[in-house]
C-alpha atoms as a PDB file:
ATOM      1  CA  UNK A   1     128.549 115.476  60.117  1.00  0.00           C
ATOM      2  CA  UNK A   2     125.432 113.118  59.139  1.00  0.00           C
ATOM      3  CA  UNK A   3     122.809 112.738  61.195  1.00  0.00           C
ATOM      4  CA  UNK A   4     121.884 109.482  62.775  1.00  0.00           C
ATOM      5  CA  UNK A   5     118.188 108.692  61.064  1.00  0.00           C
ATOM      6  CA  UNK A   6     115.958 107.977  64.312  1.00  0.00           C
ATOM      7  CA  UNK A   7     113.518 104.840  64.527  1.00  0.00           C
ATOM      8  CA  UNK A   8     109.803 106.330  64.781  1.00  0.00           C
ATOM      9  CA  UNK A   9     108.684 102.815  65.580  1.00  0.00           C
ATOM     10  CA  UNK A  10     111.229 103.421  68.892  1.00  0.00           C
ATOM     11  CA  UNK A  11     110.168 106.879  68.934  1.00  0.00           C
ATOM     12  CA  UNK A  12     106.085 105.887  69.034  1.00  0.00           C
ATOM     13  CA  UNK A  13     107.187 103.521  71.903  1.00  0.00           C
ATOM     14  CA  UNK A  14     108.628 105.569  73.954  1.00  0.00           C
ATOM     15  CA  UNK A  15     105.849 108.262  73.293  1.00  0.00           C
ATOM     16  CA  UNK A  16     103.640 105.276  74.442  1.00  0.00           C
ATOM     17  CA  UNK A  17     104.866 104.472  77.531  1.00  0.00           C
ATOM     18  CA  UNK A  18     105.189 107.717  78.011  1.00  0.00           C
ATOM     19  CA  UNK A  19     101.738 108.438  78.441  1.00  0.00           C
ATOM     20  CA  UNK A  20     101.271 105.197  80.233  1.00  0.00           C
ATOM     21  CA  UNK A  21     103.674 106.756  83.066  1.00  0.00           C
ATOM     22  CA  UNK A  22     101.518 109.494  83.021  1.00  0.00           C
ATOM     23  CA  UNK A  23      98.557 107.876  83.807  1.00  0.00           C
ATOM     24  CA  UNK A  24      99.598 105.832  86.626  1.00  0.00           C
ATOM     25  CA  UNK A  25     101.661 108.635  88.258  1.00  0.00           C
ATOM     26  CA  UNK A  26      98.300 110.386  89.755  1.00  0.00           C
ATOM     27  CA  UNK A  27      96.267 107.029  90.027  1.00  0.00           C
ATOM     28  CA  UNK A  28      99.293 105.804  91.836  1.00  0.00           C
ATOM     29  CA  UNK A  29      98.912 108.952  94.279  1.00  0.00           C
ATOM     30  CA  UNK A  30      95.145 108.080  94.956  1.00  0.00           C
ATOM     31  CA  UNK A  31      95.882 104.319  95.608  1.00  0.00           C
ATOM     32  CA  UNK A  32      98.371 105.267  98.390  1.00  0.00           C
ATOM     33  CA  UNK A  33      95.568 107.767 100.395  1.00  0.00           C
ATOM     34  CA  UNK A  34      92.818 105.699  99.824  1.00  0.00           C
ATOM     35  CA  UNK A  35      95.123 102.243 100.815  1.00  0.00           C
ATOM     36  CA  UNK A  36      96.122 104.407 103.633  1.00  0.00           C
ATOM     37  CA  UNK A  37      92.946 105.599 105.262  1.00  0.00           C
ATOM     38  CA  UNK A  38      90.840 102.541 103.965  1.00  0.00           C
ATOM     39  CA  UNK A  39      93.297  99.753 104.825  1.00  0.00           C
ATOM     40  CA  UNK A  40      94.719 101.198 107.864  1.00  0.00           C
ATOM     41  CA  UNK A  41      93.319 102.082 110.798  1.00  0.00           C
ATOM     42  CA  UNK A  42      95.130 104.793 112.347  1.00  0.00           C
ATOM     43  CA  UNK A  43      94.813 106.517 109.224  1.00  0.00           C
ATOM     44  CA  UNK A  44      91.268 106.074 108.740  1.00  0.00           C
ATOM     45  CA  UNK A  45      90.992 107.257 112.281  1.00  0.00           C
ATOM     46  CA  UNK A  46      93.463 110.482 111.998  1.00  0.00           C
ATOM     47  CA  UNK A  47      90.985 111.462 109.009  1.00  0.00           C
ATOM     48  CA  UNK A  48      87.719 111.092 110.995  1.00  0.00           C
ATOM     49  CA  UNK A  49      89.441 113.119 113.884  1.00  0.00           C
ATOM     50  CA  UNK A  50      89.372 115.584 111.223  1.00  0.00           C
ATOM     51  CA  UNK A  51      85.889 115.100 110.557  1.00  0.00           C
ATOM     52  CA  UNK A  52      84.628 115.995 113.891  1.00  0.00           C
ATOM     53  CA  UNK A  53      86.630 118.807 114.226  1.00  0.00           C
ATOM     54  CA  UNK A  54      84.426 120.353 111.002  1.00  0.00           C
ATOM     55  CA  UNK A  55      81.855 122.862 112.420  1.00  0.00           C
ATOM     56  CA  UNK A  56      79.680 121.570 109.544  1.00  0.00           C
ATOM     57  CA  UNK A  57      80.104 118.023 110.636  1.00  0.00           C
ATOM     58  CA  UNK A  58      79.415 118.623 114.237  1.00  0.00           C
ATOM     59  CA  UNK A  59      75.864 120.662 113.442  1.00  0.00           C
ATOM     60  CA  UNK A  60      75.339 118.203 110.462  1.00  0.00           C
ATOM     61  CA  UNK A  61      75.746 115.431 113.574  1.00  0.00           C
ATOM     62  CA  UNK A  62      73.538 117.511 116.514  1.00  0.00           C
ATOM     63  CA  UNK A  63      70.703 117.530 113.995  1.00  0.00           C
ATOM     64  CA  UNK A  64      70.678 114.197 113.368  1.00  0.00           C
ATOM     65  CA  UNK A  65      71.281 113.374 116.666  1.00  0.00           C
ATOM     66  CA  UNK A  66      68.477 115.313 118.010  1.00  0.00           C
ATOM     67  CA  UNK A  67      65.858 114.355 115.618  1.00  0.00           C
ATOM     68  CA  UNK A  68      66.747 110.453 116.651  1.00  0.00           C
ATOM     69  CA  UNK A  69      67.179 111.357 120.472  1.00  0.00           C
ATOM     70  CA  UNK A  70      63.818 113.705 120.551  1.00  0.00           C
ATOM     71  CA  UNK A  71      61.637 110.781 118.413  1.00  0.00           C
ATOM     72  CA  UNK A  72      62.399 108.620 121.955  1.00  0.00           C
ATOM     73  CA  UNK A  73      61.347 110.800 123.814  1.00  0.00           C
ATOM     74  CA  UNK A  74      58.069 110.408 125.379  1.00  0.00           C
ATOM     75  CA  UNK A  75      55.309 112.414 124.266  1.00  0.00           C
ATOM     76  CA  UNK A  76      53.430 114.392 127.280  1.00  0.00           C
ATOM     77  CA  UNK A  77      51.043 115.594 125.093  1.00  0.00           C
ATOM     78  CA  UNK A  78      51.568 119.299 126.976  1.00  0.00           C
ATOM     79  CA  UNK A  79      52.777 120.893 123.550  1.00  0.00           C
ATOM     80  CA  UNK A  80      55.088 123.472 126.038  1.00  0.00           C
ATOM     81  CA  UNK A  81      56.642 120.582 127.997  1.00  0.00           C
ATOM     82  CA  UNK A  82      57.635 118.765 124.361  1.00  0.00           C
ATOM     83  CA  UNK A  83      58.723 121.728 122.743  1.00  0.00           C
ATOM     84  CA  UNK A  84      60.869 122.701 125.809  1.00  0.00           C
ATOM     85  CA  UNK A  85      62.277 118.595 125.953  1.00  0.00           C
ATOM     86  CA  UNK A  86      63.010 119.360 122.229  1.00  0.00           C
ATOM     87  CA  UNK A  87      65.165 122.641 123.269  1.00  0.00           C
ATOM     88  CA  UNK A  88      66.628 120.584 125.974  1.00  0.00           C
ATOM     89  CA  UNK A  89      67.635 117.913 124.090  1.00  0.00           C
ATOM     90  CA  UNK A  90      68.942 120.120 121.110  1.00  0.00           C
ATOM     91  CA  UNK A  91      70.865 121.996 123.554  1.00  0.00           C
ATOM     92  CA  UNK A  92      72.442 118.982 125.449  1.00  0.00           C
ATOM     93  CA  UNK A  93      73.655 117.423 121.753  1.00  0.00           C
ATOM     94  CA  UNK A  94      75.112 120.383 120.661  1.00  0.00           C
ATOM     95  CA  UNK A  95      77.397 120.914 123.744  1.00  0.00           C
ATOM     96  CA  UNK A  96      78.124 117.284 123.958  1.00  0.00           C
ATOM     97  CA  UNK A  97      79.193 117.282 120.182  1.00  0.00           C
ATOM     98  CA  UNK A  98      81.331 120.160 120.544  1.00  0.00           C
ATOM     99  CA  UNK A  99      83.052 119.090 123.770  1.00  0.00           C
ATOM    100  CA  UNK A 100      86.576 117.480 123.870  1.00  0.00           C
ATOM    101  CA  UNK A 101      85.565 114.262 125.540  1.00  0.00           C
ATOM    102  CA  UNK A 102      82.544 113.318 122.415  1.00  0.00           C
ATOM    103  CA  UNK A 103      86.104 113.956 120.277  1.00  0.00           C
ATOM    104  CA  UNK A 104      87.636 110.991 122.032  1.00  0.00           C
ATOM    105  CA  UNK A 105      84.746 109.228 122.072  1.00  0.00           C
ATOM    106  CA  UNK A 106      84.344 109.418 118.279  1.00  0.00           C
ATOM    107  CA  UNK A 107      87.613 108.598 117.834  1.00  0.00           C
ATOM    108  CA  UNK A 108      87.087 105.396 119.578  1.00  0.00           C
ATOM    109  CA  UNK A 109      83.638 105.077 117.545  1.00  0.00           C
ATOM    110  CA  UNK A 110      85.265 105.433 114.816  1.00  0.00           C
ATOM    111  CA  UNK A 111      88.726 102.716 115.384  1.00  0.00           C
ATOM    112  CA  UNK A 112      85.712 100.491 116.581  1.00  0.00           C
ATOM    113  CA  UNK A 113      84.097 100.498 113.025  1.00  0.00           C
ATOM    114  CA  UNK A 114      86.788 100.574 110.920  1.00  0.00           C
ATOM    115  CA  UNK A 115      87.578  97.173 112.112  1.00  0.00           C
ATOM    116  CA  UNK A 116      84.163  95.715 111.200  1.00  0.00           C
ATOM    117  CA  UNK A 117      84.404  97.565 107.870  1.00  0.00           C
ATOM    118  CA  UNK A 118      87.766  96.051 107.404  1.00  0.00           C
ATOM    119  CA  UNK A 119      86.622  92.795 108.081  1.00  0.00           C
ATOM    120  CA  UNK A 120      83.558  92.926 105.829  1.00  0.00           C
ATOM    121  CA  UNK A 121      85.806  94.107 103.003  1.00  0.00           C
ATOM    122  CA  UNK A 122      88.076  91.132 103.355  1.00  0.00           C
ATOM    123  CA  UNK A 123      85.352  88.567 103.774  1.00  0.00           C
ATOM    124  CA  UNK A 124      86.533  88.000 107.773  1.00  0.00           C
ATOM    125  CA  UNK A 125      82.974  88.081 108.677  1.00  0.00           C
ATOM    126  CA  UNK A 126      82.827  85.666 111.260  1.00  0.00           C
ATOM    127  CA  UNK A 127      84.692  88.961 113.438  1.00  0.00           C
ATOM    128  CA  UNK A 128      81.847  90.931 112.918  1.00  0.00           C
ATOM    129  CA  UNK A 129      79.263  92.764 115.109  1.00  0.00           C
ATOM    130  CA  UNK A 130      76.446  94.569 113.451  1.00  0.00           C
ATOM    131  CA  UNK A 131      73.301  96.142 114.874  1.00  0.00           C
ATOM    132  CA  UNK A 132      69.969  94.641 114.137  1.00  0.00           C
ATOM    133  CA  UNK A 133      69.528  96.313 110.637  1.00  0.00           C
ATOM    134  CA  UNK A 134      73.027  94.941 109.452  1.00  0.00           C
ATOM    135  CA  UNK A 135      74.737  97.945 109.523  1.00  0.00           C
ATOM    136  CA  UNK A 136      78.201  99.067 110.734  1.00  0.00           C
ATOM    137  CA  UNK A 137      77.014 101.787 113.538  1.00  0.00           C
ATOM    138  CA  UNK A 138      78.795 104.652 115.305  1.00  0.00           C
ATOM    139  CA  UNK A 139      78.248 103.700 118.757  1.00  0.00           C
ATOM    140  CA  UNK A 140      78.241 107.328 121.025  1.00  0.00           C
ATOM    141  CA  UNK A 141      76.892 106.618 124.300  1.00  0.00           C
ATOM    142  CA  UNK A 142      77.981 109.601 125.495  1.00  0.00           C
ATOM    143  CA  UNK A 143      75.772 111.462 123.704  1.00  0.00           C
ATOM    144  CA  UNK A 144      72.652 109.978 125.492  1.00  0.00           C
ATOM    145  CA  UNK A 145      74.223 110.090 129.395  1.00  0.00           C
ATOM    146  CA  UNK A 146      74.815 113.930 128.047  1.00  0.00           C
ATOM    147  CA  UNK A 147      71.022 114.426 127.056  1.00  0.00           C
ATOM    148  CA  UNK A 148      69.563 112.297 129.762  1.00  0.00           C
ATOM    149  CA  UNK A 149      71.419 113.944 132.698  1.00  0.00           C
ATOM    150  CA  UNK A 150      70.184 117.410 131.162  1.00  0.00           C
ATOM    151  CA  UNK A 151      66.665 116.275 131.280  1.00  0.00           C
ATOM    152  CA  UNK A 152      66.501 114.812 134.409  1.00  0.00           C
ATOM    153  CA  UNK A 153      67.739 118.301 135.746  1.00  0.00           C
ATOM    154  CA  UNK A 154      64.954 120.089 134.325  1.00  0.00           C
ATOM    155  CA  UNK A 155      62.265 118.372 135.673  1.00  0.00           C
ATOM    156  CA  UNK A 156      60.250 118.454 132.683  1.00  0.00           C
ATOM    157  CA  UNK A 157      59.820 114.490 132.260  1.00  0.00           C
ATOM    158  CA  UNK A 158      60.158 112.314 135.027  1.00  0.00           C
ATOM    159  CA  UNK A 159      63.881 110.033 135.564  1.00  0.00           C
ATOM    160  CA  UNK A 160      61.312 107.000 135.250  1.00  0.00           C
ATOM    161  CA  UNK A 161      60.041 107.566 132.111  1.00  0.00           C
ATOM    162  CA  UNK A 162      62.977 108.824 130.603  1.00  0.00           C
ATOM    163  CA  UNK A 163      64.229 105.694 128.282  1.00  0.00           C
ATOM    164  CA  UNK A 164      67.816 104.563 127.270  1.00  0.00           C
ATOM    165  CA  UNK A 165      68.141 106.688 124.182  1.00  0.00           C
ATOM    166  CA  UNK A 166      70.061 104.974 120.859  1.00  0.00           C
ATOM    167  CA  UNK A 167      72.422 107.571 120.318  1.00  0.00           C
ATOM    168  CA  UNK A 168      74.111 105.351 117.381  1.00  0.00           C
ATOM    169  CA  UNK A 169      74.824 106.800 114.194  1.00  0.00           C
ATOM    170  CA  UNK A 170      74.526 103.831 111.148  1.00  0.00           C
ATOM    171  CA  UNK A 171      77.638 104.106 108.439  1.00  0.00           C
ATOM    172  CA  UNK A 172      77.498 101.664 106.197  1.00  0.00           C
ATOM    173  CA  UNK A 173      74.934  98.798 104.955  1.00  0.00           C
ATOM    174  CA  UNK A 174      77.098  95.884 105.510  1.00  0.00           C
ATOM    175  CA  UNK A 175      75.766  94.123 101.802  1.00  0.00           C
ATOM    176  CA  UNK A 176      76.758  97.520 100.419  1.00  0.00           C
ATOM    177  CA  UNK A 177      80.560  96.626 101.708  1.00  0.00           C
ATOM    178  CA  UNK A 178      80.397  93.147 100.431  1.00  0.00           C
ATOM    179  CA  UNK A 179      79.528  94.668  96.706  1.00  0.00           C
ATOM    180  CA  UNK A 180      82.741  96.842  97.289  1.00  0.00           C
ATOM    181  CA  UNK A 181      85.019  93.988  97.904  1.00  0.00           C
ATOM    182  CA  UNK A 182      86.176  93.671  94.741  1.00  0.00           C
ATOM    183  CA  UNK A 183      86.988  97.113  94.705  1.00  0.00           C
ATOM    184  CA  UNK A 184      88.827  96.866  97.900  1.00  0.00           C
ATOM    185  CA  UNK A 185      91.033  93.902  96.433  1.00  0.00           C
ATOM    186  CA  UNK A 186      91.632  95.714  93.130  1.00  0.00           C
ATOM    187  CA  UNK A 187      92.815  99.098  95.003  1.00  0.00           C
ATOM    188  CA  UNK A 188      95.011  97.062  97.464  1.00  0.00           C
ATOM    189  CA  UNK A 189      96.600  95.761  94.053  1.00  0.00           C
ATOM    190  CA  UNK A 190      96.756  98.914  92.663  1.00  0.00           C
ATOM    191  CA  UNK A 191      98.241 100.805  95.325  1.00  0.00           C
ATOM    192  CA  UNK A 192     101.151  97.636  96.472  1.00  0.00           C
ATOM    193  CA  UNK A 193     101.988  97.429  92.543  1.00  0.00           C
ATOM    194  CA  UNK A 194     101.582 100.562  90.635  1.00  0.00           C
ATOM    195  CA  UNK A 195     104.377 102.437  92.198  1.00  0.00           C
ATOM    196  CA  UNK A 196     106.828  99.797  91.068  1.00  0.00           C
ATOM    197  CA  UNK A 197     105.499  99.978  87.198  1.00  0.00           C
ATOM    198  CA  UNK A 198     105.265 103.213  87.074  1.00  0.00           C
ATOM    199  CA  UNK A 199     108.995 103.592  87.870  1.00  0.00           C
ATOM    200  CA  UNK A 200     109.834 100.424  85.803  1.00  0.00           C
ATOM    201  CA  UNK A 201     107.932 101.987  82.555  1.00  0.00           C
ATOM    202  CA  UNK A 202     109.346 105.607  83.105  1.00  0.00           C
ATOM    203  CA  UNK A 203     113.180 103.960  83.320  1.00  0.00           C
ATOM    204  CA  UNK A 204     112.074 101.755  79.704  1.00  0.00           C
ATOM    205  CA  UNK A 205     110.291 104.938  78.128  1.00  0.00           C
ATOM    206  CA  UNK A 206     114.132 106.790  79.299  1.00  0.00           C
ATOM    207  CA  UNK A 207     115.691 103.997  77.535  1.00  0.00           C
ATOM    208  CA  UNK A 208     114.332 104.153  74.595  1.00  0.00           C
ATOM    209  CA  UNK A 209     113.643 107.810  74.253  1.00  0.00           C
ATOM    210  CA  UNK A 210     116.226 109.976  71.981  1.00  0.00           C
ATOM    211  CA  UNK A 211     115.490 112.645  74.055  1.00  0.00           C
ATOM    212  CA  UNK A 212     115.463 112.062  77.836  1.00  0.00           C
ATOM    213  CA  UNK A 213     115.144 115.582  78.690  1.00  0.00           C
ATOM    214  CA  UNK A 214     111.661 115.529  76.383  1.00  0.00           C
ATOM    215  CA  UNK A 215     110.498 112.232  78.475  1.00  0.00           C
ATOM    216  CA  UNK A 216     111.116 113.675  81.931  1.00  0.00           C
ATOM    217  CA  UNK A 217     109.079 117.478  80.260  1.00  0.00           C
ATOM    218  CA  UNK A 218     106.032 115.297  78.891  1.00  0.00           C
ATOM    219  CA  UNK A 219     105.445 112.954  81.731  1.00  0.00           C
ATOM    220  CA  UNK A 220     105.563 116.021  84.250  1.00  0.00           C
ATOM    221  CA  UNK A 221     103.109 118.221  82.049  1.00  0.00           C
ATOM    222  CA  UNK A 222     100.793 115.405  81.286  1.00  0.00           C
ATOM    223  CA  UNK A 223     100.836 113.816  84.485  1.00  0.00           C
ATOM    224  CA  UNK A 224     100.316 117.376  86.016  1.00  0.00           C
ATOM    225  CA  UNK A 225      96.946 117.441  83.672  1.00  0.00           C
ATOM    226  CA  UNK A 226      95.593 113.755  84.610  1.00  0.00           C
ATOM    227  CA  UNK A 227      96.637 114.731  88.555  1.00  0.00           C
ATOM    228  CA  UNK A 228      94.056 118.108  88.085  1.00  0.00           C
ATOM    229  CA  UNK A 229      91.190 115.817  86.018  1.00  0.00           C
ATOM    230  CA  UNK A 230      91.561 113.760  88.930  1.00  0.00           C
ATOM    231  CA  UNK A 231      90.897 116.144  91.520  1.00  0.00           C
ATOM    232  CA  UNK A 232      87.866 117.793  89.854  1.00  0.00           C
ATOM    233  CA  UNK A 233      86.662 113.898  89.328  1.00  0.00           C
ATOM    234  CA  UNK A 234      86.793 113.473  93.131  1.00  0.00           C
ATOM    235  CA  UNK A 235      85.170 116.736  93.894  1.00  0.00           C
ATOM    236  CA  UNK A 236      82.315 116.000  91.773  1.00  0.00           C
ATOM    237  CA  UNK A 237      81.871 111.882  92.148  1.00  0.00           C
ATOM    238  CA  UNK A 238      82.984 111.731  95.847  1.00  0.00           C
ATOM    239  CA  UNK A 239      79.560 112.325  97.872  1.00  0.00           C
ATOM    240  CA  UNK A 240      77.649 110.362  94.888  1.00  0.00           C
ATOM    241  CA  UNK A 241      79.966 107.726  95.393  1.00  0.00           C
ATOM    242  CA  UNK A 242      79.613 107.751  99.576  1.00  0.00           C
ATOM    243  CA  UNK A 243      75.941 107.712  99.425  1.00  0.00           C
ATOM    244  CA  UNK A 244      76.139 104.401  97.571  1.00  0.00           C
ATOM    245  CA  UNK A 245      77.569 102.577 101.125  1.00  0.00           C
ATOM    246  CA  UNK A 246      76.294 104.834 103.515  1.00  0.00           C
ATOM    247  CA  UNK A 247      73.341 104.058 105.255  1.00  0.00           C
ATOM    248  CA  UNK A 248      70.091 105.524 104.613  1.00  0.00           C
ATOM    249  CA  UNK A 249      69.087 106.247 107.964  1.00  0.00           C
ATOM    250  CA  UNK A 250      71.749 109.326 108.069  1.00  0.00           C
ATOM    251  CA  UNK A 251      71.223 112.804 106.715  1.00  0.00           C
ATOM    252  CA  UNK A 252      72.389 113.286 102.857  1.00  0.00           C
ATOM    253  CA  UNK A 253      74.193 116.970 105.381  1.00  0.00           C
ATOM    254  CA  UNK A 254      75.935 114.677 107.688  1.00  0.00           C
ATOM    255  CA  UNK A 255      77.003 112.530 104.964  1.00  0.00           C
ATOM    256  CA  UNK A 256      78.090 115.742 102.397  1.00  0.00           C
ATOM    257  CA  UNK A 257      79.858 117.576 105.333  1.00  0.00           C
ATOM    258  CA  UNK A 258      81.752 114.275 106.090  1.00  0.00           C
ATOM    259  CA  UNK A 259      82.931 113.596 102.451  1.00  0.00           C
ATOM    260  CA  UNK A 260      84.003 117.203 102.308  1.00  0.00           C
ATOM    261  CA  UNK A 261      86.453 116.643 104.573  1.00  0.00           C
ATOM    262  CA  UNK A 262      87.119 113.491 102.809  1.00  0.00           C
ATOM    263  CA  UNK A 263      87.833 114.601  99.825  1.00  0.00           C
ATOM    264  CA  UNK A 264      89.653 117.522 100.750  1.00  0.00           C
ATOM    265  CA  UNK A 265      92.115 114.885 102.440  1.00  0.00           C
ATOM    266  CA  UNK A 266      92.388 113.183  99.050  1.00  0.00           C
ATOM    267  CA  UNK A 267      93.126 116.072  97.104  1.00  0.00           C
ATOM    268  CA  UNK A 268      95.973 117.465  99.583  1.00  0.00           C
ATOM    269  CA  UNK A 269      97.758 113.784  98.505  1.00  0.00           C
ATOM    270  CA  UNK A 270      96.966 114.794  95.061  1.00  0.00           C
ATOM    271  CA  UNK A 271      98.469 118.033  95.512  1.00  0.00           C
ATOM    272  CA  UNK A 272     101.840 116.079  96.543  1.00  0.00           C
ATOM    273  CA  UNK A 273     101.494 114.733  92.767  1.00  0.00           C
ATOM    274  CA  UNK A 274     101.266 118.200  91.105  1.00  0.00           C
ATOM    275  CA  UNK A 275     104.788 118.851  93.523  1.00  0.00           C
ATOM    276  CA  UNK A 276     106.227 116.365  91.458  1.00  0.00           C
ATOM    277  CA  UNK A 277     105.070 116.840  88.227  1.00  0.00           C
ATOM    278  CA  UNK A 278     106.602 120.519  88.419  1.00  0.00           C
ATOM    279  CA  UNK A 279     109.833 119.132  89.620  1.00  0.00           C
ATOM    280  CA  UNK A 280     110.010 116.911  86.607  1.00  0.00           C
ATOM    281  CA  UNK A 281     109.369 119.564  84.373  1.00  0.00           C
ATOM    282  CA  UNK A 282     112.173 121.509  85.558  1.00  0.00           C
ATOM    283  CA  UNK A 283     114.409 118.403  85.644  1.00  0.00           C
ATOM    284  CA  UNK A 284     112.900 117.746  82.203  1.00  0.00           C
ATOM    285  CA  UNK A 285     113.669 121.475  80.791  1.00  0.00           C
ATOM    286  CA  UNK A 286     117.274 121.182  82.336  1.00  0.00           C
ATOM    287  CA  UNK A 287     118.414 118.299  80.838  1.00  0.00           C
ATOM    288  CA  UNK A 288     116.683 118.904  77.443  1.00  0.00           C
ATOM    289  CA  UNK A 289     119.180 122.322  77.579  1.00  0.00           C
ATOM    290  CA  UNK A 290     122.316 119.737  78.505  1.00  0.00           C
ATOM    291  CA  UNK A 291     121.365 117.909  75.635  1.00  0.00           C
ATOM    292  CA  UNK A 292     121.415 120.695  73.575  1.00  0.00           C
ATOM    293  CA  UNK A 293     124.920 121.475  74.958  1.00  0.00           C
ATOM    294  CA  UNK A 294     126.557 118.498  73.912  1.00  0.00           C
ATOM    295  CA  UNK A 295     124.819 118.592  70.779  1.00  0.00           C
ATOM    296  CA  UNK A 296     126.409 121.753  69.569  1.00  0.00           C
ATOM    297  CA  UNK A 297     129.540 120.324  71.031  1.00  0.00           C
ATOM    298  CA  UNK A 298     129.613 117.603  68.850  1.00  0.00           C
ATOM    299  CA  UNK A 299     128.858 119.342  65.928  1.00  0.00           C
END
């Protein structure tokens, strides 16, 4: 029995699209957590609930805390009385950082901002409430009743002289948001439409494929390698790429032990890609041994 001669220009097609499929299977992946914690609130906020609960976020947040609570603090010039306001005050942060109620609180914080950051990104600015510097801000009051009430009890300064500290912590530099609006409209894009044309070009490269069993093998192995080049990407562009927005008044440690758990959220939705990249190798490598079946059948 002849064999049917095969079209290499349908062949390099479907090789094509294959790759194509490939690409957009992991990109696709990122869209979808990145849509989902930067375009949605709740997520952004289950994420940052994460944050706080980081022991290298919450000391990463207590020093920075205390270096802007302790710069209010008025000097006595009795270098025992400041040094001991200092231990106070590094004290009080700590324990109010690690308590249950600051979790709340930063959760709130945190829903708070991601509105104005939403807004900004989507040009709503007339919604907006910044702080004097233009910046989106943290805003933890609870932090300063914490410290305040602590120092009061010690005696060392008097109530009177004790001022209402600024216990907010800056995020973002609101022009920095407006240069990532086009990058917020682009992702939105990206993750509403890429799902769809990734399934439409894997059903075409299926089509026109001799070998469906081969199309299903390459786009899980390939797609497996861009998911993993992806990952190591984000681990090594992620904190480069949040110091860009953040603002400058907070510590490059609050802001690394923050995109750690960032990232680490990103690549756990990545790892859902690599899931399915195995499964469509072993989909792949079972119908590539049906094919060979009815093959030999026909024979």
């Amino acid at each position: 029995m002849t064999r049917s001669r095969r079209n290499p220009a349908r062949s390099g097609a479907a090789g094509v699209l294959v790759l194509v499929v490939s690409v957009l299977l992991p990109l696709t992946l990122a869209a979808r957590w990145a849509d989902d914690t930067v375009a949605d609130t709740d997520g952004y906020v289950a994420v940052a609930d994460e944050v706080v609960a980081d022991p290298a976020v919450q000391a990463a947040l207590a020093d920075q805390l205390t270096t802007q609570v302790v710069g209010q603090v008025p000097a006595t010039g009795v270098a025992t009385v400041d040094t001991g306001v200092r231990g106070i005050v590094e004290g009080a942060v700590q324990q109010a950082v690690a308590s249950d109620t600051f979790a709340s609180v930063w959760s709130q914080a945190n829903r708070t901002a991601h509105s104005t950051v939403l807004a900004l990104l989507q040009g709503e600015t007339s919604r907006v409430t910044l702080d004097d510097s233009g910046q989106v801000v943290l805003e933890l009051g609870a932090v300063a009743d914490a410290v305040t009430a602590r120092i009061v009890e010690s005696g060392l300064v008097s109530a009177d002289a004790i001022p209402t500290f600024d216990t907010s912590v800056p995020l973002f530099q609101s022009s920095a948001l407006d240069d990532a609006r086009t990058g917020y409209e682009a992702l939105t894009l990206v993750a509403t439409w890429a799902p769809w044309v990734a399934l439409a070009v894997l059903v075409l490269a299926l089509a026109l494929a001799y070998s469906r069993g081969l199309v299903l093998l390459w786009v899980g192995v390939l797609s497996a390698v861009g998911t993993g080049l992806l990952m190591a990407a984000l681990g090594l562009l992620s904190e480069r790429a949040t110091l860009a927005v953040t603002s400058p008044s907070v510590s490059p440690a609050l802001v690394g032990s923050i995109t750690d758990v960032f990232t680490e959220s990103a690549q756990h939705a990545l790892r859902t890609g690599l899931v399915v990249s195995g499964a469509l190798v072993v989909v792949g490598v079972v119908v590539l041994l049906v094919e060979k079946t009815l093959r030999s059948h026909r024979a």
